[in-house]
N, C-alpha and C. Protein backbone atom coordinates (compact mmCIF):
# COMPACT_ATOMS: atom_id res chain seq x y z
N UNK A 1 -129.00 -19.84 -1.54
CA UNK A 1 -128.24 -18.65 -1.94
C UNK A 1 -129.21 -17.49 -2.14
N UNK A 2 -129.15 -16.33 -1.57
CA UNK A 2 -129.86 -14.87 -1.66
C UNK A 2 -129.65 -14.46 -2.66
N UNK A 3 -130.95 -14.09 -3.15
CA UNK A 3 -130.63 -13.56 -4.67
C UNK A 3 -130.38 -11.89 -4.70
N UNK A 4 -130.05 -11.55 -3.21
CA UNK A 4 -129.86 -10.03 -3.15
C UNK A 4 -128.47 -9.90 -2.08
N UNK A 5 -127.60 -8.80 -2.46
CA UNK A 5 -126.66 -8.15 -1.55
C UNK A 5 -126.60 -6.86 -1.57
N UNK A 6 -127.23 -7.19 -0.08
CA UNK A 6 -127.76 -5.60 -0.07
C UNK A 6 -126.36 -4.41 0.32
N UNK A 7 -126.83 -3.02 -0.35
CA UNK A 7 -125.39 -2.46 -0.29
C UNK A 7 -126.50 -0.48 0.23
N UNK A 8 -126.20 -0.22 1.28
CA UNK A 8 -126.76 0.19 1.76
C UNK A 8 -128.55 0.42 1.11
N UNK A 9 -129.15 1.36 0.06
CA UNK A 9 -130.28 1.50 -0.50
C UNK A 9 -130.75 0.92 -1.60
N UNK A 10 -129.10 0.59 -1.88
CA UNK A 10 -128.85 -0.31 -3.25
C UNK A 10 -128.88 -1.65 -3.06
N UNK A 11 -129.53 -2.57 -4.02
CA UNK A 11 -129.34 -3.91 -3.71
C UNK A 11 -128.63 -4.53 -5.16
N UNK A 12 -127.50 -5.29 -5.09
CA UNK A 12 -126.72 -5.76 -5.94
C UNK A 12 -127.68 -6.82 -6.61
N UNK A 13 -127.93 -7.21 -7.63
CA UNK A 13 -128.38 -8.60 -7.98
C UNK A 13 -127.20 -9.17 -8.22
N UNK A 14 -127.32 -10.82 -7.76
CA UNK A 14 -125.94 -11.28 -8.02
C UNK A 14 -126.23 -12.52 -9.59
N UNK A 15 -125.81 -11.52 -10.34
CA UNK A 15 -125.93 -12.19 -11.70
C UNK A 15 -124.78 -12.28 -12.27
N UNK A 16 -124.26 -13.30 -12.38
CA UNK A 16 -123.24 -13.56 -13.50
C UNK A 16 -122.65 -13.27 -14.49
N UNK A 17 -122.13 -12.14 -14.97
CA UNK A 17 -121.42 -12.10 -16.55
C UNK A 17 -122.41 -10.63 -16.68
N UNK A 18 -122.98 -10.08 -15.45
CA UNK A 18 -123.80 -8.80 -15.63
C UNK A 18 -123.40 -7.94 -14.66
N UNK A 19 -124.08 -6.68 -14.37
CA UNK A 19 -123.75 -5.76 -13.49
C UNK A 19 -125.06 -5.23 -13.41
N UNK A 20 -126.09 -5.30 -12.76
CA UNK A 20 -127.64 -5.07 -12.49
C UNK A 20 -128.02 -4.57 -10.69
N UNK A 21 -128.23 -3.34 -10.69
CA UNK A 21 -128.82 -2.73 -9.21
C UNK A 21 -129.95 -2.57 -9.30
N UNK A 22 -130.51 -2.86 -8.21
CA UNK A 22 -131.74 -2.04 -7.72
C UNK A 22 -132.18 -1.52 -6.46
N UNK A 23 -133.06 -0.50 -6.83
CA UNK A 23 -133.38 0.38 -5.73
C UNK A 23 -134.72 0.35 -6.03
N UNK A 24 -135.54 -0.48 -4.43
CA UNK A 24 -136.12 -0.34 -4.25
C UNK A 24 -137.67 0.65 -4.71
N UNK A 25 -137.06 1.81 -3.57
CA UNK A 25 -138.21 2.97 -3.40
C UNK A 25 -137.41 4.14 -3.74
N UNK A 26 -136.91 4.03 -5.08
CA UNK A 26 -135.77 5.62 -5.68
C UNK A 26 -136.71 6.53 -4.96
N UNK A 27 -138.13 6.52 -5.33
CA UNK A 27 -138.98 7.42 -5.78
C UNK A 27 -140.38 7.68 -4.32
N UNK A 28 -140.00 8.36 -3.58
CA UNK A 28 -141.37 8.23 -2.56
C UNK A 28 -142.40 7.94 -3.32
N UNK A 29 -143.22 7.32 -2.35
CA UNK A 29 -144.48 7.00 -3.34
C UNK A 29 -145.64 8.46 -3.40
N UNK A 30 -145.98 8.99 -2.37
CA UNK A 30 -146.80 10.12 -3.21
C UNK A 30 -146.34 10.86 -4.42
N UNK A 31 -144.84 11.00 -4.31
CA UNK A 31 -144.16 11.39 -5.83
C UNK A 31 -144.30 10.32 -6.96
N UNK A 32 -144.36 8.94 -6.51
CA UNK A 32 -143.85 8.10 -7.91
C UNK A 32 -145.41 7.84 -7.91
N UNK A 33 -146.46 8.20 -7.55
CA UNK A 33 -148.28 8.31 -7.89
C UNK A 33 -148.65 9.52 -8.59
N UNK A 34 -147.89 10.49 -8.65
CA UNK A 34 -148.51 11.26 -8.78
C UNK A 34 -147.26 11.45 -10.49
N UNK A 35 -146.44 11.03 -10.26
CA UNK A 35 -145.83 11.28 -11.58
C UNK A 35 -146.55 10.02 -12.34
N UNK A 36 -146.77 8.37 -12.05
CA UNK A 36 -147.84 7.88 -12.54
C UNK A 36 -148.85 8.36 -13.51
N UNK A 37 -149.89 9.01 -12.76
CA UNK A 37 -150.72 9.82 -13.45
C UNK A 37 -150.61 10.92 -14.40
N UNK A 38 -149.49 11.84 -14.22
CA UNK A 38 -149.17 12.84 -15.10
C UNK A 38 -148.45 11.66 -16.13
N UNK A 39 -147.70 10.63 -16.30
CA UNK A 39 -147.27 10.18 -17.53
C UNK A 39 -148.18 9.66 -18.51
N UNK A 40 -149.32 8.92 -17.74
CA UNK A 40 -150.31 7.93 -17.87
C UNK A 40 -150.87 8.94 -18.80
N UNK A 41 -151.58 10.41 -18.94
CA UNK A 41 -152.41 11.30 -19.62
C UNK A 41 -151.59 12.13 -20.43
N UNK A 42 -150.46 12.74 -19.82
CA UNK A 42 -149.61 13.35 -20.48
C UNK A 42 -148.77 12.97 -21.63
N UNK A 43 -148.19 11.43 -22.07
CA UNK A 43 -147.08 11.05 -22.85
C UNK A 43 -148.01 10.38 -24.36
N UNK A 44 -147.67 10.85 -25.34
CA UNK A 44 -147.74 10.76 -26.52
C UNK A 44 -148.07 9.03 -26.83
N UNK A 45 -148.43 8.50 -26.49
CA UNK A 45 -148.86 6.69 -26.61
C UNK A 45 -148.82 6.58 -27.50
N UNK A 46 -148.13 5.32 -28.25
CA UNK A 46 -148.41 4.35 -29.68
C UNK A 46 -148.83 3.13 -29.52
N UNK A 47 -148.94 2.75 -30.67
CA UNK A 47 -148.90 1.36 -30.52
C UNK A 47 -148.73 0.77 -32.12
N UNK A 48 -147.36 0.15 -32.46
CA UNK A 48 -147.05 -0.08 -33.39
C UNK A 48 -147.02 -1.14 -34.22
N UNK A 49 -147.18 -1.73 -35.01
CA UNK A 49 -147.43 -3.05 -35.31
C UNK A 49 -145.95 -3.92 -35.70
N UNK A 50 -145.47 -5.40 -35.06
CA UNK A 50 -144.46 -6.02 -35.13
C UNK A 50 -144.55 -7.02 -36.10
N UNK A 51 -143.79 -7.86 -36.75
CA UNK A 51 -143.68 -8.10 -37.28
C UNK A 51 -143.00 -10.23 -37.09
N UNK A 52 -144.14 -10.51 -36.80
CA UNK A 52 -143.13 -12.22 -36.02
C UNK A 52 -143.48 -13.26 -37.48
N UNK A 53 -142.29 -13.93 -37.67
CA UNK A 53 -142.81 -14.83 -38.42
C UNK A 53 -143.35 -14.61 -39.83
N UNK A 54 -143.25 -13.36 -40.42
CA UNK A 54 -143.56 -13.02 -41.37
C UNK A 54 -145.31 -12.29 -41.69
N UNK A 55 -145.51 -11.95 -40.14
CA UNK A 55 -147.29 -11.74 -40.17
C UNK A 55 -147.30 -10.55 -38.90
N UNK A 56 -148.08 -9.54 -39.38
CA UNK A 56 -147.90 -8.46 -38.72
C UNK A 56 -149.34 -8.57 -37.18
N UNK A 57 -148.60 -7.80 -36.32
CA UNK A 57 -148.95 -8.08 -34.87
C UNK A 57 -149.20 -6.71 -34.51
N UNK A 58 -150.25 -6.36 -33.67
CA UNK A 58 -150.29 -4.89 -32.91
C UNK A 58 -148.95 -5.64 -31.68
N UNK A 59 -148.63 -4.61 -31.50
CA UNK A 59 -147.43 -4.48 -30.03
C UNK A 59 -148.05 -4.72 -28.75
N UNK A 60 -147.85 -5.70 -28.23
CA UNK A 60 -148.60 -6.37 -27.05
C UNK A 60 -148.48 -5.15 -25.65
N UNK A 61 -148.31 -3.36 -25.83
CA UNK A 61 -148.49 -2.55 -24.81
C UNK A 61 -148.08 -1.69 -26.01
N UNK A 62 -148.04 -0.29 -24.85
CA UNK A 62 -147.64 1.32 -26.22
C UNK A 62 -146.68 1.56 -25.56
N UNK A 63 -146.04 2.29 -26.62
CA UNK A 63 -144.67 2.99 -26.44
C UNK A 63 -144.56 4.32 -26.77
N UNK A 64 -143.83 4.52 -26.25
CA UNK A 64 -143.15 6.64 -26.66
C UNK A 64 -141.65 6.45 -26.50
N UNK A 65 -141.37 7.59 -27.82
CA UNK A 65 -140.26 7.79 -27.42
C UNK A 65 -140.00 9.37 -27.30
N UNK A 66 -138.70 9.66 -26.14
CA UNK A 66 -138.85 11.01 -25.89
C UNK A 66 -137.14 11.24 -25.36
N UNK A 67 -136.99 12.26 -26.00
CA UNK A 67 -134.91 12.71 -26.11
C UNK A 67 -134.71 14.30 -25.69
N UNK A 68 -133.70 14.48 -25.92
CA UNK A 68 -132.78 15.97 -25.91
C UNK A 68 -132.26 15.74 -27.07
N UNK A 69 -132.36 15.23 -28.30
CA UNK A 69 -131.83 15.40 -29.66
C UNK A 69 -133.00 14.66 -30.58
N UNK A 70 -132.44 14.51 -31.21
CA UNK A 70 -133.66 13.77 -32.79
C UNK A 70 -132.98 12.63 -32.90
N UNK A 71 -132.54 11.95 -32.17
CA UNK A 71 -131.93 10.76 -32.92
C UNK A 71 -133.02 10.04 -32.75
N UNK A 72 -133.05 9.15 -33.51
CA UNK A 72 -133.97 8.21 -33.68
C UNK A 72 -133.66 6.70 -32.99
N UNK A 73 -134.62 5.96 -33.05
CA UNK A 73 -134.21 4.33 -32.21
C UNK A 73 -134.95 3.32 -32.83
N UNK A 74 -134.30 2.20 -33.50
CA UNK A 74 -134.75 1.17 -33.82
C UNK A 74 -134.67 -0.39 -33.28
N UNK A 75 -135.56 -0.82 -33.58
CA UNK A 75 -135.65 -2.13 -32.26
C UNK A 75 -137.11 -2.89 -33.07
N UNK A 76 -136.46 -4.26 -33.25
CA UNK A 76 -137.90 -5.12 -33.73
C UNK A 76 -138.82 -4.75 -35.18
N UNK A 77 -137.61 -4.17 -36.14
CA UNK A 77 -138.24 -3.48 -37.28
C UNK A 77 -138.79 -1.89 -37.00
N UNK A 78 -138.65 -1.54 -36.19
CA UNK A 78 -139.62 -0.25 -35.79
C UNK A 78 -138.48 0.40 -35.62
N UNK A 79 -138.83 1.71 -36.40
CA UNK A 79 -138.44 3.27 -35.78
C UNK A 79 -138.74 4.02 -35.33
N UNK A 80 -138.50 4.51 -34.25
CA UNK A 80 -139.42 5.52 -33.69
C UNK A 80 -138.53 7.14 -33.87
N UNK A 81 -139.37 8.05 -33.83
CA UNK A 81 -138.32 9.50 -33.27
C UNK A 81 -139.03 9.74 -32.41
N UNK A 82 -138.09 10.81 -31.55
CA UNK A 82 -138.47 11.30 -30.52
C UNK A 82 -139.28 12.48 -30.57
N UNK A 83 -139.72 12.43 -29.12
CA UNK A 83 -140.78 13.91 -29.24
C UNK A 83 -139.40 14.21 -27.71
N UNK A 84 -139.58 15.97 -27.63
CA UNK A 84 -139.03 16.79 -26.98
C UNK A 84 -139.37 16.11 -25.54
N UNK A 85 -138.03 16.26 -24.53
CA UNK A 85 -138.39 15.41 -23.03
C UNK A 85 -139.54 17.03 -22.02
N UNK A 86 -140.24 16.08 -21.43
CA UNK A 86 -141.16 17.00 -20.69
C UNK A 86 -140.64 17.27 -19.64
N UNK A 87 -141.55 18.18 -18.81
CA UNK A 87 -140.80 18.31 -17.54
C UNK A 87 -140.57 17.37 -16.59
N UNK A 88 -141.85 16.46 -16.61
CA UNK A 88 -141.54 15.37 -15.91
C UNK A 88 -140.17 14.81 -15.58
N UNK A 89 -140.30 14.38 -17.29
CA UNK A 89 -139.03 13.11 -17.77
C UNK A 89 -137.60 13.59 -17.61
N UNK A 90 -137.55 15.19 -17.48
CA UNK A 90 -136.38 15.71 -16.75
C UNK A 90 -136.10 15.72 -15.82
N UNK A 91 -136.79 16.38 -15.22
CA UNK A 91 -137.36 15.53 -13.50
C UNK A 91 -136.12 14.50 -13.10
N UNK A 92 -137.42 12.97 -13.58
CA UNK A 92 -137.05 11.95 -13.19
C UNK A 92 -135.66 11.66 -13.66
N UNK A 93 -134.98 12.21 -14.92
CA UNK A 93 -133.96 12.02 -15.60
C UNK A 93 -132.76 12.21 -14.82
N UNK A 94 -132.46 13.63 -14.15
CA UNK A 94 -132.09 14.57 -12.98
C UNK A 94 -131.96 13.58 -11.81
N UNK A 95 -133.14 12.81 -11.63
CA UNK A 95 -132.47 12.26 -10.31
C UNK A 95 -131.73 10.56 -10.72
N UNK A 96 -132.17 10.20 -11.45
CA UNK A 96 -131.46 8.99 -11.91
C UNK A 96 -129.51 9.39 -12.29
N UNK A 97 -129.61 10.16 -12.93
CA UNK A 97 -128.15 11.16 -13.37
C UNK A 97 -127.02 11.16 -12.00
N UNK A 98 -127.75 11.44 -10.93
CA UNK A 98 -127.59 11.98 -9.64
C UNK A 98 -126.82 10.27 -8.96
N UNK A 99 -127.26 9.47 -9.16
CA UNK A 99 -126.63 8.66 -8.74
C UNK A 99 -125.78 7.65 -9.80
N UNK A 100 -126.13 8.01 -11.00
CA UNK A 100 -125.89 6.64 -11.99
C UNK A 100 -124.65 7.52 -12.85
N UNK A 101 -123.90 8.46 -12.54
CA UNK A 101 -123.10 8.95 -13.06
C UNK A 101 -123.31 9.21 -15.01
N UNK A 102 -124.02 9.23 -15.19
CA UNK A 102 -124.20 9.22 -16.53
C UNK A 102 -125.23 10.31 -17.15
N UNK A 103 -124.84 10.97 -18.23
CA UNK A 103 -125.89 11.38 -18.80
C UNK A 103 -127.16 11.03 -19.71
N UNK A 104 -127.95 10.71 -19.61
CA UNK A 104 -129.21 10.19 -20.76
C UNK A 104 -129.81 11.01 -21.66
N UNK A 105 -129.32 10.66 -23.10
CA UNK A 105 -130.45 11.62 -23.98
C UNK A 105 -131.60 11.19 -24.37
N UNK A 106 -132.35 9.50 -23.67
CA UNK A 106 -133.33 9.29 -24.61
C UNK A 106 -133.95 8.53 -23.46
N UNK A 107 -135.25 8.54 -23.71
CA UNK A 107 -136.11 7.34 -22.66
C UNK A 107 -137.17 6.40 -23.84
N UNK A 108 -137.31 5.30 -23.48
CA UNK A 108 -138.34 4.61 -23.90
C UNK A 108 -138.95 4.45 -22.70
N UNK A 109 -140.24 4.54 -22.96
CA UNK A 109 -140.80 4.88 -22.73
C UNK A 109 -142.37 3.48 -22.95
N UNK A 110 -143.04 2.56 -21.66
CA UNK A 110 -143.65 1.48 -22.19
C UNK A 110 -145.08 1.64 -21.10
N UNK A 111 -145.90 1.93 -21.23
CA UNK A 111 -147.50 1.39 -21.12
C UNK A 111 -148.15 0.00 -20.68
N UNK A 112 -147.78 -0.52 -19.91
CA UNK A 112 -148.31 -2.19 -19.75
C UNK A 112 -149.87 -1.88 -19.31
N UNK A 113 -150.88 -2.18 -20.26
CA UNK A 113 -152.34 -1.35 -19.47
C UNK A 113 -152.72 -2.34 -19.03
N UNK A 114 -152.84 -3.32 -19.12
CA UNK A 114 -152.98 -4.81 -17.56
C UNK A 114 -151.98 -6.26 -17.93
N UNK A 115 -152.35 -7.25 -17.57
CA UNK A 115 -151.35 -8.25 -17.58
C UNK A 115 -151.36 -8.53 -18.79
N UNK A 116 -152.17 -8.72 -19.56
CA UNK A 116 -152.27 -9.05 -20.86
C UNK A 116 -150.55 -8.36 -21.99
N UNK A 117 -150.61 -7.02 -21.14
CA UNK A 117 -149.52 -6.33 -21.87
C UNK A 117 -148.29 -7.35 -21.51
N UNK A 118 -147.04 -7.01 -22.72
CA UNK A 118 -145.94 -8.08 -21.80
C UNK A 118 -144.61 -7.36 -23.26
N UNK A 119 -143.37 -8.00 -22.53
CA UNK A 119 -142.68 -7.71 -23.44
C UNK A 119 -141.64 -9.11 -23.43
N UNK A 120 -141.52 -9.54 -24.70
CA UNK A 120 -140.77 -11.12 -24.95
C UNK A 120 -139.41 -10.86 -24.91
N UNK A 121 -138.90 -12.08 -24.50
CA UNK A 121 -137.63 -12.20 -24.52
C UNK A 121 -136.48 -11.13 -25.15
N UNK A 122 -135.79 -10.41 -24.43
CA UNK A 122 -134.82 -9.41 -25.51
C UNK A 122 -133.08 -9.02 -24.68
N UNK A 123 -132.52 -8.59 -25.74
CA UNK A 123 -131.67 -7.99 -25.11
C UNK A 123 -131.40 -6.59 -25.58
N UNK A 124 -131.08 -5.36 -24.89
CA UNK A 124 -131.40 -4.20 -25.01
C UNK A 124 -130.00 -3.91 -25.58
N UNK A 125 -129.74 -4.27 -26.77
CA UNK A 125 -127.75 -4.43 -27.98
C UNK A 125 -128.07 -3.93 -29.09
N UNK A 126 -129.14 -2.86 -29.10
CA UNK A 126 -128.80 -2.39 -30.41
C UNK A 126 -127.46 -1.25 -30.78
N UNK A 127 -127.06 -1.05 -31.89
CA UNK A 127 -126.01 -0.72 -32.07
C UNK A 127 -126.00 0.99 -32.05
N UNK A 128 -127.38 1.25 -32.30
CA UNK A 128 -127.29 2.91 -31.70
C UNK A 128 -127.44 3.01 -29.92
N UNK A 129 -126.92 2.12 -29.06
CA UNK A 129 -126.90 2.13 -27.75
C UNK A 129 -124.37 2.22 -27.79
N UNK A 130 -124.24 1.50 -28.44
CA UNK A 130 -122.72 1.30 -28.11
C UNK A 130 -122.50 0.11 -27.39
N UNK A 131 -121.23 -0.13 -26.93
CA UNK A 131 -120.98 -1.21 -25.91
C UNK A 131 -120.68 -0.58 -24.75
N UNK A 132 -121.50 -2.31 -24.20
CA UNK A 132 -121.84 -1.93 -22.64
C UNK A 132 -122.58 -0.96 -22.44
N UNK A 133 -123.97 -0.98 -22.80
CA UNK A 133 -124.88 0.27 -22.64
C UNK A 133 -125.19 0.16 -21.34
N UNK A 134 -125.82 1.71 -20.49
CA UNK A 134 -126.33 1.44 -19.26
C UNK A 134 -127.58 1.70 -19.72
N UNK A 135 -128.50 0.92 -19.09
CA UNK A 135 -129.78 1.14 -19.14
C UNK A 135 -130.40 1.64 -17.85
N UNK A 136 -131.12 2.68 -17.21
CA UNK A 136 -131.59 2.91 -16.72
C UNK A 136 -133.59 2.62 -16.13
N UNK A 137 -133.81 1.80 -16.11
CA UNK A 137 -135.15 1.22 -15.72
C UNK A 137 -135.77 1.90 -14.45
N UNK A 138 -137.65 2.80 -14.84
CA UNK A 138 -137.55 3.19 -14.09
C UNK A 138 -139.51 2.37 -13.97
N UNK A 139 -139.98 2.23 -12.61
CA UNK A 139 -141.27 1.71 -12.67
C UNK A 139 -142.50 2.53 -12.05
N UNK A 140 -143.61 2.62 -12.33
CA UNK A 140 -144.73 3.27 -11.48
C UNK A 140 -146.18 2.49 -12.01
N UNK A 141 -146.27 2.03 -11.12
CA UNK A 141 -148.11 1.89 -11.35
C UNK A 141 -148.02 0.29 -10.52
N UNK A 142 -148.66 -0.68 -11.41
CA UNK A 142 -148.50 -2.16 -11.14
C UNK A 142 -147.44 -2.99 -10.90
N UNK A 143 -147.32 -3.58 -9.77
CA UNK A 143 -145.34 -4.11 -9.89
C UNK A 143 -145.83 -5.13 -10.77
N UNK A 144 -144.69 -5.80 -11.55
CA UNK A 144 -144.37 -6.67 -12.53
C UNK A 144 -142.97 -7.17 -12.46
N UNK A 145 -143.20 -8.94 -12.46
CA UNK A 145 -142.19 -9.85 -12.48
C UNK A 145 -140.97 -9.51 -13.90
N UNK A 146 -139.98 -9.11 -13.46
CA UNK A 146 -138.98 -8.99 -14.21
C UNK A 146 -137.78 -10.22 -14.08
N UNK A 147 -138.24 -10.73 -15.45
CA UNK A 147 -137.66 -11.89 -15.53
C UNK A 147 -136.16 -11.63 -16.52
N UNK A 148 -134.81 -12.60 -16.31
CA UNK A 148 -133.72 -12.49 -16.67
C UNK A 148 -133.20 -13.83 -16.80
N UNK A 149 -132.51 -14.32 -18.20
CA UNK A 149 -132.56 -15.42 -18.41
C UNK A 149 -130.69 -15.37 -19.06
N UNK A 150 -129.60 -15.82 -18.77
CA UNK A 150 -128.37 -15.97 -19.08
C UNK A 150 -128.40 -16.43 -20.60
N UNK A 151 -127.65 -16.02 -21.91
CA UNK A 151 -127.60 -16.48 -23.24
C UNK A 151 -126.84 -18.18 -23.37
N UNK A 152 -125.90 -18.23 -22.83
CA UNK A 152 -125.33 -19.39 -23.17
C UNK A 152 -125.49 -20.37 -21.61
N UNK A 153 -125.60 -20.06 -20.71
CA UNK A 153 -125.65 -20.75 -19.09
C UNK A 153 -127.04 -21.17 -18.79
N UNK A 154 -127.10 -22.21 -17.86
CA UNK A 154 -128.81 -22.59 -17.65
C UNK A 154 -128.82 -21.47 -16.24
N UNK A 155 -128.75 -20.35 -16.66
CA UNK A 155 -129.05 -19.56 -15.44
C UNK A 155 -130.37 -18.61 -15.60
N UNK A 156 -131.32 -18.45 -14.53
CA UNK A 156 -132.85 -17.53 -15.11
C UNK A 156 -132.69 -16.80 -13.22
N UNK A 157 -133.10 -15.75 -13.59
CA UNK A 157 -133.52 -14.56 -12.33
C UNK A 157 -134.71 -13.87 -12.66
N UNK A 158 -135.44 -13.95 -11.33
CA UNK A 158 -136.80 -12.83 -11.59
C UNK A 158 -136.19 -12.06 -10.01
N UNK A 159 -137.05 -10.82 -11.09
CA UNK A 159 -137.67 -10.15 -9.75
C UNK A 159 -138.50 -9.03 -9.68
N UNK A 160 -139.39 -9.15 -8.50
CA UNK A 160 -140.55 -7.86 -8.78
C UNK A 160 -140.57 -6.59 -8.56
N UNK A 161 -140.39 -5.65 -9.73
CA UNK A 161 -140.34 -4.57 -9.96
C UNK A 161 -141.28 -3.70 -8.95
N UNK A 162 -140.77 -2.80 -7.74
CA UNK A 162 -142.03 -2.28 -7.43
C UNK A 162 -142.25 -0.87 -8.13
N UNK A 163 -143.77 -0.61 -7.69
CA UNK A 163 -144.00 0.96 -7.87
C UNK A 163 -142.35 2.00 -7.62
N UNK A 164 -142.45 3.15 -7.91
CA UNK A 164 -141.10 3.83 -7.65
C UNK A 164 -139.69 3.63 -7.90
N UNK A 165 -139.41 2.05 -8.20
CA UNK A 165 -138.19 1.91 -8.14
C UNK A 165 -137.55 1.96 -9.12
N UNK A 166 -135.72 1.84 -9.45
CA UNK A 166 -135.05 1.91 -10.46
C UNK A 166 -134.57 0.92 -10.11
N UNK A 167 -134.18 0.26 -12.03
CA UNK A 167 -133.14 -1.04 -11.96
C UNK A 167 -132.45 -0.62 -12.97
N UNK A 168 -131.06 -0.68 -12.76
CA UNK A 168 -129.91 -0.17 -13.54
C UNK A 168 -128.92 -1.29 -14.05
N UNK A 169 -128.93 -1.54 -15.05
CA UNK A 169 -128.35 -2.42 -16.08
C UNK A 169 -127.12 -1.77 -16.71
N UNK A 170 -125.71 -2.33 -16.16
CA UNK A 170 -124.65 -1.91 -17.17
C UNK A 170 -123.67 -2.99 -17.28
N UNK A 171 -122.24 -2.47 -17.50
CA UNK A 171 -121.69 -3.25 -18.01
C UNK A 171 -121.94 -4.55 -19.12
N UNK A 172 -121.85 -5.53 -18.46
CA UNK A 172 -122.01 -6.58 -20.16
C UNK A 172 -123.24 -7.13 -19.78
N UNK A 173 -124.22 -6.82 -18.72
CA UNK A 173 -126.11 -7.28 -19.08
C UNK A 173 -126.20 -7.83 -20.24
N UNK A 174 -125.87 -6.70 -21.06
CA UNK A 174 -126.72 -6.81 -22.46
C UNK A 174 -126.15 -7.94 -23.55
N UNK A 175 -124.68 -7.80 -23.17
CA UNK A 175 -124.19 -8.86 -23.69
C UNK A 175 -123.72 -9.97 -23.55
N UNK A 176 -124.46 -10.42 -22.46
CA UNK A 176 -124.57 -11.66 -21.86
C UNK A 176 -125.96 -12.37 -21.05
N UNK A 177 -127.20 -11.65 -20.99
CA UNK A 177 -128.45 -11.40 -20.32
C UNK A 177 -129.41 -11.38 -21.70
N UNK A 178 -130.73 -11.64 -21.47
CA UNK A 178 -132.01 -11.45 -21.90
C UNK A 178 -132.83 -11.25 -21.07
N UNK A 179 -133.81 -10.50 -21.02
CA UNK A 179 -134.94 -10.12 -20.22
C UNK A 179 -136.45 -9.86 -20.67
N UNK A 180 -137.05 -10.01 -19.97
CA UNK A 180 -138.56 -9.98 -20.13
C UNK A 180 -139.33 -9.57 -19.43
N UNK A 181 -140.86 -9.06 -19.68
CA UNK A 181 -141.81 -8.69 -18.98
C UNK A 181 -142.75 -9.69 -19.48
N UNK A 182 -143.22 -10.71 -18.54
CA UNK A 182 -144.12 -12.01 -18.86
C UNK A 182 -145.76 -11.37 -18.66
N UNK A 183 -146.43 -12.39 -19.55
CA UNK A 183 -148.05 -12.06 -19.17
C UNK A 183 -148.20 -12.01 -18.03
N UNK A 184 -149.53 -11.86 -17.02
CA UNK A 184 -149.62 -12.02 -15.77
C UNK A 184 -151.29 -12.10 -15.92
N UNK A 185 -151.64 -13.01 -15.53
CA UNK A 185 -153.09 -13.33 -15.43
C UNK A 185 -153.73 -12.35 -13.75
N UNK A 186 -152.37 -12.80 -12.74
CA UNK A 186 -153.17 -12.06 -11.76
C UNK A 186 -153.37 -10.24 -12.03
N UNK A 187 -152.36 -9.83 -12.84
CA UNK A 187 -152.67 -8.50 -13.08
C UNK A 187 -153.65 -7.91 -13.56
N UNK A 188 -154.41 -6.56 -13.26
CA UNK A 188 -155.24 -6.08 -14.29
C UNK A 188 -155.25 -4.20 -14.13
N UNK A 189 -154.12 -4.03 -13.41
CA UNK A 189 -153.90 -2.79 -13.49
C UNK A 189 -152.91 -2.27 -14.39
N UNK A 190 -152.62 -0.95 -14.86
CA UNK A 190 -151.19 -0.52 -15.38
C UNK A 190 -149.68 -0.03 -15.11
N UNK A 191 -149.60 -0.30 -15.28
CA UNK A 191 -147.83 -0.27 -15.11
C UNK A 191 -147.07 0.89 -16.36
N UNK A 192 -146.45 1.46 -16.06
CA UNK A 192 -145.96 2.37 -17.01
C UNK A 192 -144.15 1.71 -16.42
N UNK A 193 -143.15 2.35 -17.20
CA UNK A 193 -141.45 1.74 -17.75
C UNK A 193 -140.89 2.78 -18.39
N UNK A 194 -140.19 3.52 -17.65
CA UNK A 194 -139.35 4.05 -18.54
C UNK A 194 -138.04 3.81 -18.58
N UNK A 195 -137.07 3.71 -20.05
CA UNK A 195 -135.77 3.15 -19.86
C UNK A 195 -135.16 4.18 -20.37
N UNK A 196 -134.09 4.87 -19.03
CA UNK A 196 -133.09 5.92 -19.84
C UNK A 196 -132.03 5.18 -20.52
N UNK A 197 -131.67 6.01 -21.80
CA UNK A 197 -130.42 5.11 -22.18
C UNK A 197 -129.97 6.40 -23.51
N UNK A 198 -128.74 5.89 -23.42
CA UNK A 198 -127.51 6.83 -24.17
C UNK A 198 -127.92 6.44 -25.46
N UNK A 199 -128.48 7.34 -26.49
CA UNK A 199 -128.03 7.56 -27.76
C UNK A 199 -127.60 8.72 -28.37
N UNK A 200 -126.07 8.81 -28.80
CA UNK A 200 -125.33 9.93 -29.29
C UNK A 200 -125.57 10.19 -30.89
């Protein structure tokens, strides 16, 4: 069974109890290199400390967050606020909008600076998102295995994120899906992630 149906530029993932696209090459690549680099120097980097098990952890990559309002976003004990969206992130915002029917006021915004970086098991349900959030996923730098694992079904999907592309997460993903960004020993370059997503 193909784990893709392809729908002209768009490729359906065929996941169960979700609604998940991707596109390839959204982004030409001299554009999605060169916005690379302007995010890579340009975006406000953190790195926040988590909290597992009762013993505090630096955040295994950095994060930013960046909006068209002040709302704030919490996830994993952490709050972040936003800093004002750049031109870039309008930019890229503008063309994601363009096909995904939706407006975005907020991006997270993630740093993977080699394989070592990773992000564990999650589902993207927090309650300042609403139901049925769309998430907008956007990639540049290092591709990275994007792994997807079903909550109650023995069902698991990967797949590799390239440079440029968008993966768009709606309907019930979130409430039926978990996902991850796994270590990667063969990696040692960076990868930058940005996720548009609705907070009102």
């Amino acid at each position: 069974m193909d784990l893709f149906a392809s729908q002209n530029d768009c490729i359906q993932l065929k996941i169960p109890d979700g609604d998940v696209r991707y596109y390839p090459s959204f982004f030409q690549k001299k554009i999605a290199d060169q916005l690379f680099r302007t995010l890579k120097e340009s975006i406000q980097w953190q790195q926040d400390d988590i909290k597992v098990f009762g013993k505090l952890y630096k955040q295994p990559r950095l994060t930013a967050l960046y909006a068209s309002n002040k709302n704030t976003y919490s996830y994993s004990n952490i709050t972040m606020k936003p800093h004002q969206f750049t031109g870039e992130l309008l930019l890229i915002k503008k063309e994601i909008e363009r096909i995904s029917s939706e407006t975005f006021t907020t991006c997270l915004l993630n740093l993977y600076r080699d394989g070592q970086d990773s992000n564990g098991w999650h589902a993207d349900n927090e309650k300042e998102l609403g139901p049925e959030p769309v998430i907008a996923s956007v990639s540049f730098g290092e591709e990275r295995f994007f792994h997807f694992k079903h909550k109650t079904k023995d069902l698991k999907q990967k797949i590799l994120l390239q440079h440029g592309s968008l993966l768009v997460m709606q309907g019930k993903t979130q409430e039926n899906w978990l996902h991850q960004v796994p270590k990667s020993k063969k990696t040692t370059k960076p990868r930058i992630n940005l996720t548009f997503r609705i907070i009102r």
